[in-house]
PDB file of N, CA and C in Angstrom:
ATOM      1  N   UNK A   1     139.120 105.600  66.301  1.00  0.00           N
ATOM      2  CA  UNK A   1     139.735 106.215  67.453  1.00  0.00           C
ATOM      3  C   UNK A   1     140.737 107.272  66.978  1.00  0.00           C
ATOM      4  N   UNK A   2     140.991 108.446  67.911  1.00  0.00           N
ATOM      5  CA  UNK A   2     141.899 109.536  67.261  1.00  0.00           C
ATOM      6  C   UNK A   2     142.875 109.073  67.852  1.00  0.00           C
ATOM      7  N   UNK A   3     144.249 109.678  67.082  1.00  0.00           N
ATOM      8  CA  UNK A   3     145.149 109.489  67.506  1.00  0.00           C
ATOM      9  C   UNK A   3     146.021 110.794  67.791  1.00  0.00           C
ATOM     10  N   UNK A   4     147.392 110.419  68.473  1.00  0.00           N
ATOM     11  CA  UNK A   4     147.811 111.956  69.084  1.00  0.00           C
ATOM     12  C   UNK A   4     148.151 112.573  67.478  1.00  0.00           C
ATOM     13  N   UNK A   5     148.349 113.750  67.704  1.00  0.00           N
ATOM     14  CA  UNK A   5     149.086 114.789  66.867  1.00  0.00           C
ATOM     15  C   UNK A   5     150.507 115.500  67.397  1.00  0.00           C
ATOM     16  N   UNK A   6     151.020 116.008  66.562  1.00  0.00           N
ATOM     17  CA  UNK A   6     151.936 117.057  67.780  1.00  0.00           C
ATOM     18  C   UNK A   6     151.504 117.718  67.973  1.00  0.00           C
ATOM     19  N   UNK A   7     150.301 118.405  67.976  1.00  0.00           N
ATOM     20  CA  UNK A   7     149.940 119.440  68.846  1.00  0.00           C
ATOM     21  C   UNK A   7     149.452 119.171  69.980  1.00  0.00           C
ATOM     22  N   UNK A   8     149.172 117.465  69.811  1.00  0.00           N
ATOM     23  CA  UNK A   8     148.433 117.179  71.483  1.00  0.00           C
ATOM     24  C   UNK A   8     149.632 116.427  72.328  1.00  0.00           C
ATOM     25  N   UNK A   9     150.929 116.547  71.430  1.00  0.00           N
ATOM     26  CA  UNK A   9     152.081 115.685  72.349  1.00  0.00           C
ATOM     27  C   UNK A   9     152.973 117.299  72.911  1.00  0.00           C
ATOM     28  N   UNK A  10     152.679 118.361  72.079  1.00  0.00           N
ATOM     29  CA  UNK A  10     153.000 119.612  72.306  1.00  0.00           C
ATOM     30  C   UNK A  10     152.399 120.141  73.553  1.00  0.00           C
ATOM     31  N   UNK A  11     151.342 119.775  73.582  1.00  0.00           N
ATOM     32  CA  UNK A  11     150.465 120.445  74.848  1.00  0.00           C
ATOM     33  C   UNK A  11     150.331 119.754  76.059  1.00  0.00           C
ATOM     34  N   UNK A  12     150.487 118.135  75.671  1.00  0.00           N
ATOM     35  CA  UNK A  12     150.560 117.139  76.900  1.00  0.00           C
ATOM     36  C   UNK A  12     152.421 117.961  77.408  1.00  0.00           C
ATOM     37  N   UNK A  13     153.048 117.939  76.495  1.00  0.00           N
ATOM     38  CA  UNK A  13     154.405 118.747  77.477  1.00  0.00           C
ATOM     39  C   UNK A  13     154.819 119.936  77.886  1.00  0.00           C
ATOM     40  N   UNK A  14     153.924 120.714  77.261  1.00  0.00           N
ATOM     41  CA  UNK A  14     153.650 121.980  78.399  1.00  0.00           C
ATOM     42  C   UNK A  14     152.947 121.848  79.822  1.00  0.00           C
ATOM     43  N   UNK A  15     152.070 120.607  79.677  1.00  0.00           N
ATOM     44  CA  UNK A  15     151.387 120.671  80.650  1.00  0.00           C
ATOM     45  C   UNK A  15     152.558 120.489  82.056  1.00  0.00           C
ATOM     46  N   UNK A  16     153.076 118.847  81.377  1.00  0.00           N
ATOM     47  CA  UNK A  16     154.510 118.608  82.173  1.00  0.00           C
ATOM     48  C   UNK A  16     155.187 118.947  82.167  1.00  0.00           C
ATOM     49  N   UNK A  17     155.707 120.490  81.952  1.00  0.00           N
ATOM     50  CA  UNK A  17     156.936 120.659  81.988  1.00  0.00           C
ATOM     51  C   UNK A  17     156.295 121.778  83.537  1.00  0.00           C
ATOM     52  N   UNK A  18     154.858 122.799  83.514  1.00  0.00           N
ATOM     53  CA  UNK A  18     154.716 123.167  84.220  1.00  0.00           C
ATOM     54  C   UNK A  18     154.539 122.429  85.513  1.00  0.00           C
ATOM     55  N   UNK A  19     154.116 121.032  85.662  1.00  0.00           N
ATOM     56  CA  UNK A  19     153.791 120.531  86.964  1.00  0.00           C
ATOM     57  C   UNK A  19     155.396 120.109  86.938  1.00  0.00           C
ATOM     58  N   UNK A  20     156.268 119.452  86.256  1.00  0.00           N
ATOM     59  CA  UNK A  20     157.335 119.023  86.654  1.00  0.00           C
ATOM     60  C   UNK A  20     158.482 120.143  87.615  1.00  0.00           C
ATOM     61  N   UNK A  21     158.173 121.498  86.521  1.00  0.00           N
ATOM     62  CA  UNK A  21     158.793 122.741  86.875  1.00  0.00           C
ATOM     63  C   UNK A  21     158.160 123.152  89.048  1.00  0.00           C
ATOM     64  N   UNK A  22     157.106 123.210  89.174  1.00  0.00           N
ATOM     65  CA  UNK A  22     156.502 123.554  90.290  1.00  0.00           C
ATOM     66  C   UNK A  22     156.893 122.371  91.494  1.00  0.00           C
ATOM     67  N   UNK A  23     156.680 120.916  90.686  1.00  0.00           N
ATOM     68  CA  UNK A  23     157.410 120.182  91.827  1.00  0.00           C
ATOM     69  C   UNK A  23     158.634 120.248  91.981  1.00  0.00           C
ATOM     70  N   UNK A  24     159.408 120.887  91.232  1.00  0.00           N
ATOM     71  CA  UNK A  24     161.430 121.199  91.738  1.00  0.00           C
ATOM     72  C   UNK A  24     160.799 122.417  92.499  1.00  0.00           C
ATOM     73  N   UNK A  25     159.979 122.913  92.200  1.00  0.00           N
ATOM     74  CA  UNK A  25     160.615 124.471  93.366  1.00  0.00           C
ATOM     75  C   UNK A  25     160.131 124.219  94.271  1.00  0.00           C
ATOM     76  N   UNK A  26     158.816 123.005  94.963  1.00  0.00           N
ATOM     77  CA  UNK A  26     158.218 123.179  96.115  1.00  0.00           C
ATOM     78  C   UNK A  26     159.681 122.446  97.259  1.00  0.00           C
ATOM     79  N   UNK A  27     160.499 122.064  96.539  1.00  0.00           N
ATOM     80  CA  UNK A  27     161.163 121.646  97.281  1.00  0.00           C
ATOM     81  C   UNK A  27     161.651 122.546  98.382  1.00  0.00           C
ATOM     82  N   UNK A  28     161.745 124.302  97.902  1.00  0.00           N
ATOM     83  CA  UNK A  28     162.047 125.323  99.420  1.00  0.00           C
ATOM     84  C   UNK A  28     160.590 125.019 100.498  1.00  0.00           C
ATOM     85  N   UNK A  29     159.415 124.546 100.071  1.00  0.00           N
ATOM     86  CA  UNK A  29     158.918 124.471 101.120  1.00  0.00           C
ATOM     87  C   UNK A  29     159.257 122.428 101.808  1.00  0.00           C
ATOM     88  N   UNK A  30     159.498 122.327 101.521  1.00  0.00           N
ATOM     89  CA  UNK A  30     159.479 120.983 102.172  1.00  0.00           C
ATOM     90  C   UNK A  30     159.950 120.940 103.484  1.00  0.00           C
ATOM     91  N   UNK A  31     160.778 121.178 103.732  1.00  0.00           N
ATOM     92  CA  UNK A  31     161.426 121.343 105.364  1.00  0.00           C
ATOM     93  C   UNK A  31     160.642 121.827 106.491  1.00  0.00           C
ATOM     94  N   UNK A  32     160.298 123.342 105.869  1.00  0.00           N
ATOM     95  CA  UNK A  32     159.221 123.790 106.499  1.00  0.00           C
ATOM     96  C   UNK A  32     157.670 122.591 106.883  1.00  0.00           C
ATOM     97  N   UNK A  33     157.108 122.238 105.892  1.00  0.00           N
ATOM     98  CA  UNK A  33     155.991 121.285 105.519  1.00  0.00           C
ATOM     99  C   UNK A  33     156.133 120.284 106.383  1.00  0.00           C
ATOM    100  N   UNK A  34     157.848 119.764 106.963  1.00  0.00           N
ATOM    101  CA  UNK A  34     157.762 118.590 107.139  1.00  0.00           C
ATOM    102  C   UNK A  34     158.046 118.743 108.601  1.00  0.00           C
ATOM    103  N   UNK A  35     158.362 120.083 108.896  1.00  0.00           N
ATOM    104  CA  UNK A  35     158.516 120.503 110.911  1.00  0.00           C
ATOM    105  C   UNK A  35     156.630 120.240 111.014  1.00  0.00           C
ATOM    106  N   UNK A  36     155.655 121.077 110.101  1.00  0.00           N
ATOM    107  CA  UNK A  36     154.412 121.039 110.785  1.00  0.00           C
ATOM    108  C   UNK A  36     153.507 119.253 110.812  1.00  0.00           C
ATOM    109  N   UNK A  37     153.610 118.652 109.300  1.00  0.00           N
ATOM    110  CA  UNK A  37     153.130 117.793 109.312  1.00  0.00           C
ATOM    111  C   UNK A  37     153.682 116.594 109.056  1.00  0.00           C
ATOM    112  N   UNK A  38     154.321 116.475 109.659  1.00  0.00           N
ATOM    113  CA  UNK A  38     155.679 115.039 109.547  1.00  0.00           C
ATOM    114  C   UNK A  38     156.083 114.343 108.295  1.00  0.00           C
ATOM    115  N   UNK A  39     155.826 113.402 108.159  1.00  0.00           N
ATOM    116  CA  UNK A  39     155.902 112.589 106.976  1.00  0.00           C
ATOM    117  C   UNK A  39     155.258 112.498 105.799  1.00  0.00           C
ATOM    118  N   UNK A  40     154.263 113.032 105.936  1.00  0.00           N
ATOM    119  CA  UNK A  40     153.276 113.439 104.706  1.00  0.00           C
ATOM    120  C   UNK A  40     153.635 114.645 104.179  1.00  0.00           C
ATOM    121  N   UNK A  41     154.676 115.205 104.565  1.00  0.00           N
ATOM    122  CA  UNK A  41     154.869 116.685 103.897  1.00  0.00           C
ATOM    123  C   UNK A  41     155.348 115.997 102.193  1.00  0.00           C
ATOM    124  N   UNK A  42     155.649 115.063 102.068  1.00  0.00           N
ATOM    125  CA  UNK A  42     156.353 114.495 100.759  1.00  0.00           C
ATOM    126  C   UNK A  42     154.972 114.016  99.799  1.00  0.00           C
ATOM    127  N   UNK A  43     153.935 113.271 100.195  1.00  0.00           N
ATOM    128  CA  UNK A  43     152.890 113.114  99.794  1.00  0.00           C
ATOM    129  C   UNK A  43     152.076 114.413  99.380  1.00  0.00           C
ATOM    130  N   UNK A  44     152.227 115.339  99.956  1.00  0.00           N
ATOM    131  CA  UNK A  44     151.475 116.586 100.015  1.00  0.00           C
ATOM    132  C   UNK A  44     151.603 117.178  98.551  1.00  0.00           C
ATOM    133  N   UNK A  45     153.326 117.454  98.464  1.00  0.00           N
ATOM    134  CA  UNK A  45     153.770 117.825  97.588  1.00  0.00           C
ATOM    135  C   UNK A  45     153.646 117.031  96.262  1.00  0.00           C
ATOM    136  N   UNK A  46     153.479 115.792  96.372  1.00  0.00           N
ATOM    137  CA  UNK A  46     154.211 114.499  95.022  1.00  0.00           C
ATOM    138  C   UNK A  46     152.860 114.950  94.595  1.00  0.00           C
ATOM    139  N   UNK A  47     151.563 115.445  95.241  1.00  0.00           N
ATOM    140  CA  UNK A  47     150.353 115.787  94.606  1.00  0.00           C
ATOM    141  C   UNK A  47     150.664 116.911  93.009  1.00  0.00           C
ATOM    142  N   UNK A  48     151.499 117.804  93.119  1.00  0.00           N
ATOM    143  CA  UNK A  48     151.727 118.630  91.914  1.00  0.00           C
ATOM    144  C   UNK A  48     152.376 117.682  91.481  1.00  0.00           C
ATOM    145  N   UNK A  49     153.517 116.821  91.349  1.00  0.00           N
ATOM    146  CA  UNK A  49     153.582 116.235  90.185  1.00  0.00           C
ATOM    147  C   UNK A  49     152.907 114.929  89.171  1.00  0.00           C
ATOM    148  N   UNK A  50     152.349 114.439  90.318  1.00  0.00           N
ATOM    149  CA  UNK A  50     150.907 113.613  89.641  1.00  0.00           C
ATOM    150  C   UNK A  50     150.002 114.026  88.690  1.00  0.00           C
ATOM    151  N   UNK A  51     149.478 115.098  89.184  1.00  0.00           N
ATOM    152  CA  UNK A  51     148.874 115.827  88.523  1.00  0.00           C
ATOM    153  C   UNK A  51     149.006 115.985  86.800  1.00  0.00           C
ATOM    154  N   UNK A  52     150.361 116.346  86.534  1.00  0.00           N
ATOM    155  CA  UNK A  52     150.419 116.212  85.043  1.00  0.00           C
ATOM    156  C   UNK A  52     149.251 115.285  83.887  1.00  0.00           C
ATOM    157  N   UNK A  53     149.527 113.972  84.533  1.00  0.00           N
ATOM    158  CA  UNK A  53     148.899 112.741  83.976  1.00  0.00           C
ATOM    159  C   UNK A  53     147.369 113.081  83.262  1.00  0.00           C
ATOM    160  N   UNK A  54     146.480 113.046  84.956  1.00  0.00           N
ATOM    161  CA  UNK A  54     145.169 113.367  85.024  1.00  0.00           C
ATOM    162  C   UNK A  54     144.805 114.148  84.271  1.00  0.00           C
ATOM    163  N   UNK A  55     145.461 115.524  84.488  1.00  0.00           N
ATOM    164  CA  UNK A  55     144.761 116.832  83.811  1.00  0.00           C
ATOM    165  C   UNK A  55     145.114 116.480  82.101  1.00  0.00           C
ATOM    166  N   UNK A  56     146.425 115.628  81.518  1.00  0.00           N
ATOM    167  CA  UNK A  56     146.640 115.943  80.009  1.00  0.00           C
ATOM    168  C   UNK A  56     145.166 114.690  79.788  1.00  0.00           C
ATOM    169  N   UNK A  57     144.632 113.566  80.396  1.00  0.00           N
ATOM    170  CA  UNK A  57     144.174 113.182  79.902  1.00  0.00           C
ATOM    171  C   UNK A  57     142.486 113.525  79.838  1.00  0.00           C
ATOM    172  N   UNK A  58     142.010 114.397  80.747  1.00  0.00           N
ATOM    173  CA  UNK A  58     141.083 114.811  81.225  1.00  0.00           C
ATOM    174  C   UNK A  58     140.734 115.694  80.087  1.00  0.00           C
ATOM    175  N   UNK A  59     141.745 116.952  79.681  1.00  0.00           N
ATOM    176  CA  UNK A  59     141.734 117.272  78.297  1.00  0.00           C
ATOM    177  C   UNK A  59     141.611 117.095  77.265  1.00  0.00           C
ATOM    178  N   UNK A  60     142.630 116.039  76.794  1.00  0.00           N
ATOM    179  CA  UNK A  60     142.648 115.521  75.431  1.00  0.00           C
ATOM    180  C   UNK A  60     141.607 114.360  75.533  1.00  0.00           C
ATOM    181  N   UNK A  61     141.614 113.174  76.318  1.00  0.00           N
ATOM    182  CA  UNK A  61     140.848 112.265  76.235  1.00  0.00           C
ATOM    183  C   UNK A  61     140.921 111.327  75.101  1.00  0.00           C
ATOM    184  N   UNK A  62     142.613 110.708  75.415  1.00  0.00           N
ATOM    185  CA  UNK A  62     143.156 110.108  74.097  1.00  0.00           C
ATOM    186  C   UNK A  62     144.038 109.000  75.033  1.00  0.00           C
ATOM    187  N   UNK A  63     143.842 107.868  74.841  1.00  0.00           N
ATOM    188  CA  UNK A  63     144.656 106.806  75.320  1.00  0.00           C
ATOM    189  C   UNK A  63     145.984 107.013  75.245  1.00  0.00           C
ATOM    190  N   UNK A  64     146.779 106.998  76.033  1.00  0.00           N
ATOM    191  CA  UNK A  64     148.049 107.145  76.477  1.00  0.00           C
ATOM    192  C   UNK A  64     148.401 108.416  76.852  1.00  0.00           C
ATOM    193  N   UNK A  65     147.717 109.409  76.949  1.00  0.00           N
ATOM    194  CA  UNK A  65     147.969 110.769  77.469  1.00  0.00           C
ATOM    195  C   UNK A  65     148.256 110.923  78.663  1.00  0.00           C
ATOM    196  N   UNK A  66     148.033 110.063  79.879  1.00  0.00           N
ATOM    197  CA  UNK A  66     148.366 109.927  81.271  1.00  0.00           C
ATOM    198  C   UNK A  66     149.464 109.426  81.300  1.00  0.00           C
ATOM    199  N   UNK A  67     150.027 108.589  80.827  1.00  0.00           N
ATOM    200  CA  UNK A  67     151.319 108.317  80.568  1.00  0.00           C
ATOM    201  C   UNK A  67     152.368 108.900  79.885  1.00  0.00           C
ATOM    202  N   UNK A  68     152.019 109.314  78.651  1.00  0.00           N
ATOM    203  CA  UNK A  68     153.205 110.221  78.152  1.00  0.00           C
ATOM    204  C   UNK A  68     152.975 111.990  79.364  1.00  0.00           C
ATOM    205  N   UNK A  69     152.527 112.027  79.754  1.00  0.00           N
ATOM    206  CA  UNK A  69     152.174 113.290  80.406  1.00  0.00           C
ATOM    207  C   UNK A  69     153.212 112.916  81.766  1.00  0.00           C
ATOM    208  N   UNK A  70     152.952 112.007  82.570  1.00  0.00           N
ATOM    209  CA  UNK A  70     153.410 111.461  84.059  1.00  0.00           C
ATOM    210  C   UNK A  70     155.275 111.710  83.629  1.00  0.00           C
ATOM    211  N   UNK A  71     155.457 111.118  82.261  1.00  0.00           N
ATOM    212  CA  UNK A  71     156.821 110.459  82.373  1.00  0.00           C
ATOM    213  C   UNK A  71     157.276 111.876  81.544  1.00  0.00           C
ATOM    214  N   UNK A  72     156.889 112.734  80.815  1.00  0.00           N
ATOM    215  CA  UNK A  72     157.415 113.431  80.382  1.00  0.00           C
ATOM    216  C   UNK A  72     157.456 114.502  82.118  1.00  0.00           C
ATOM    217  N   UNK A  73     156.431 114.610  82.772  1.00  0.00           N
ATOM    218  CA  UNK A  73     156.781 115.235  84.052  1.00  0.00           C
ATOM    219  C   UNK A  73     157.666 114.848  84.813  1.00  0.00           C
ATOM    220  N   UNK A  74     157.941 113.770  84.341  1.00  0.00           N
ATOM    221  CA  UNK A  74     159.508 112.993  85.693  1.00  0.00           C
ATOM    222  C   UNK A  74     160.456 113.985  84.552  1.00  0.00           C
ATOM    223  N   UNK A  75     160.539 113.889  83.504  1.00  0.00           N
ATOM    224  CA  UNK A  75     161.528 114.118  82.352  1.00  0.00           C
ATOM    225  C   UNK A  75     162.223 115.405  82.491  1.00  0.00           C
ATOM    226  N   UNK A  76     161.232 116.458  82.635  1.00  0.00           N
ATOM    227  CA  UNK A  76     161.311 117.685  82.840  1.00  0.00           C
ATOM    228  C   UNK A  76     162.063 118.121  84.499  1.00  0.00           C
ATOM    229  N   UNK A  77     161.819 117.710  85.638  1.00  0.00           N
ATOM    230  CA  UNK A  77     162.505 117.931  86.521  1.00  0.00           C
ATOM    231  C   UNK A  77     163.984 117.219  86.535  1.00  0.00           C
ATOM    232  N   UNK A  78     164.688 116.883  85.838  1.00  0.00           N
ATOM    233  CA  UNK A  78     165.728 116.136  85.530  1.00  0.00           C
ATOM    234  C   UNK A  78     166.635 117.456  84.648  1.00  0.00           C
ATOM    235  N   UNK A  79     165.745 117.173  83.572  1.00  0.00           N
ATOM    236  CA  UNK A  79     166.195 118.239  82.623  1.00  0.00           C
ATOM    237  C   UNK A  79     166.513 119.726  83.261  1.00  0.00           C
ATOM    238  N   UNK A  80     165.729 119.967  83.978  1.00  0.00           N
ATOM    239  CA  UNK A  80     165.860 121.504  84.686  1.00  0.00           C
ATOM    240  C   UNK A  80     167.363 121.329  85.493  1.00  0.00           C
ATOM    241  N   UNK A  81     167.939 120.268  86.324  1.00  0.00           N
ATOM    242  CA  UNK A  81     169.105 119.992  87.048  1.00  0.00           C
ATOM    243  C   UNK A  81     170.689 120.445  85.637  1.00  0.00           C
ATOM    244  N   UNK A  82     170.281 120.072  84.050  1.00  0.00           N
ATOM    245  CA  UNK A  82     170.768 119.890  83.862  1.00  0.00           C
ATOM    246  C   UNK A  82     171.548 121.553  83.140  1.00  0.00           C
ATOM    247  N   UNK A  83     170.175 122.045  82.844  1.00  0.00           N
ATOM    248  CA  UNK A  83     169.654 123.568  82.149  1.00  0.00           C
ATOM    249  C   UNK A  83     170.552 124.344  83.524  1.00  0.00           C
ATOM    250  N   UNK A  84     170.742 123.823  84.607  1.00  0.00           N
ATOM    251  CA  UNK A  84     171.403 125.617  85.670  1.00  0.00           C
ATOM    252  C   UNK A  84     172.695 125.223  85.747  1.00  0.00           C
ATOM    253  N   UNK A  85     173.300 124.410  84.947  1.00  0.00           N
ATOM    254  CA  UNK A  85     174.599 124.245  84.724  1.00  0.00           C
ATOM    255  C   UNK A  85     174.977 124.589  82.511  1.00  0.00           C
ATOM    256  N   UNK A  86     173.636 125.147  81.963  1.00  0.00           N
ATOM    257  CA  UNK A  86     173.710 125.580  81.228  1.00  0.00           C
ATOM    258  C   UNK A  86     174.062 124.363  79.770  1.00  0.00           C
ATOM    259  N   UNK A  87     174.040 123.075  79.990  1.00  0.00           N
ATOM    260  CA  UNK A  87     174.221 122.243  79.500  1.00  0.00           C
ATOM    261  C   UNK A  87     175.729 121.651  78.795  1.00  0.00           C
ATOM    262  N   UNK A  88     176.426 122.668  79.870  1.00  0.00           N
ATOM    263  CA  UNK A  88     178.224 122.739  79.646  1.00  0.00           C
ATOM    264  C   UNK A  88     178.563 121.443  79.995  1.00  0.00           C
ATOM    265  N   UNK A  89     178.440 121.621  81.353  1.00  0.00           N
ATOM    266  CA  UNK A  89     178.985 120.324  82.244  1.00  0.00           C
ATOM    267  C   UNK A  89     178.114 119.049  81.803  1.00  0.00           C
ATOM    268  N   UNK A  90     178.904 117.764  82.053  1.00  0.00           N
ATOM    269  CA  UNK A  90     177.787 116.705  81.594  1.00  0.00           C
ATOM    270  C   UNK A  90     178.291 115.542  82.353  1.00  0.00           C
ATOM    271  N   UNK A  91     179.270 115.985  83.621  1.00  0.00           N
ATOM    272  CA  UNK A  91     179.702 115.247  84.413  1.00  0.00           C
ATOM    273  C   UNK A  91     178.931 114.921  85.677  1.00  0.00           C
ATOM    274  N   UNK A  92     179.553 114.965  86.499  1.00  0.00           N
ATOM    275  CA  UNK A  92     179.403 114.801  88.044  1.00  0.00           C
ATOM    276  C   UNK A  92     178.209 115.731  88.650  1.00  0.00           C
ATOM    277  N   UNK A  93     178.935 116.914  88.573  1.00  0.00           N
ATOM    278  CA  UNK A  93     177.914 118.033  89.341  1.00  0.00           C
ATOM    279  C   UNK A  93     176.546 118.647  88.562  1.00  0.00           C
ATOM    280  N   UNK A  94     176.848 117.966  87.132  1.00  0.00           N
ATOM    281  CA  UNK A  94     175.471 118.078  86.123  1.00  0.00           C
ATOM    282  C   UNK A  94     174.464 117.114  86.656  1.00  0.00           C
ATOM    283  N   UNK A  95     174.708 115.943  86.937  1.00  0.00           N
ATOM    284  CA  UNK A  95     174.028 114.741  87.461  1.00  0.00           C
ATOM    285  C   UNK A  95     173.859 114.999  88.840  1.00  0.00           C
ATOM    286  N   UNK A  96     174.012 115.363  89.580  1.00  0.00           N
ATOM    287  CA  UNK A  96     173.908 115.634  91.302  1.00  0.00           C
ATOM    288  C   UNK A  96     173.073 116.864  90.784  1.00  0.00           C
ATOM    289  N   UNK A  97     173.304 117.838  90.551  1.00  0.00           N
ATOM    290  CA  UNK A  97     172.011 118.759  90.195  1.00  0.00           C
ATOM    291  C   UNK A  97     170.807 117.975  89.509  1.00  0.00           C
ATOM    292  N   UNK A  98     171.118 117.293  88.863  1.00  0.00           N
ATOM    293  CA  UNK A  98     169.828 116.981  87.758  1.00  0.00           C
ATOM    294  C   UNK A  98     168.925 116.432  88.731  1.00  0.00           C
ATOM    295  N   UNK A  99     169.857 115.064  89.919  1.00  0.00           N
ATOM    296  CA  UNK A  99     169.422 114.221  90.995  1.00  0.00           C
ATOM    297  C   UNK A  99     168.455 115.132  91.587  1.00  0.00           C
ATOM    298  N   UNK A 100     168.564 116.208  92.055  1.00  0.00           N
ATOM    299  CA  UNK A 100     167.847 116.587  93.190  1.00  0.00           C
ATOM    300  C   UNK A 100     166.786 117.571  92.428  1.00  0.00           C
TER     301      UNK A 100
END
């Protein structure tokens, strides 16, 4: 059986950093999403960040690639909260950004 490399733990986190990156920004549409189709506007969306998983393993086709892919995509929208405070702050308003 193969095992990962860094080039396939390199590429499983590009993958997630782009779906993680796209699910923080769909957040300007959500409001909108959620006047037309109620409660599913959140389901609609959680679809881009799922996604990560499937596609790194669909690619590589290496046991544990759906998983390091999923959690490095939670990882990455966290991290981005922490990056627009420039990684100065590491208090309060670093963590309430990171939160959302």
């Amino acid at each position: 059986m193969k095992h990962l490399t860094l080039k396939d733990i390199i590429f499983i986190m590009l993958i997630a950093l782009i779906f993680g990156a796209l699910f923080v920004g769909t957040d300007v549409i959500y409001a909108p999403l959620y006047l037309v189709i109620g409660p599913f506007a959140n389901e609609v969306l959680f679809g881009l960040w799922i996604m990560a998983g499937p596609l790194a393993i669909a690619i590589l086709r290496l046991p544990g690639t759906a998983v390091i892919g999923e959690v490095l995509a939670a990882v990455a929208g966290s991290e981005l909260g922490f990056l627009t405070l420039h990684y100065k702050n590491w208090g309060w308003p670093a963590l309430i950004s990171s939160a959302f």
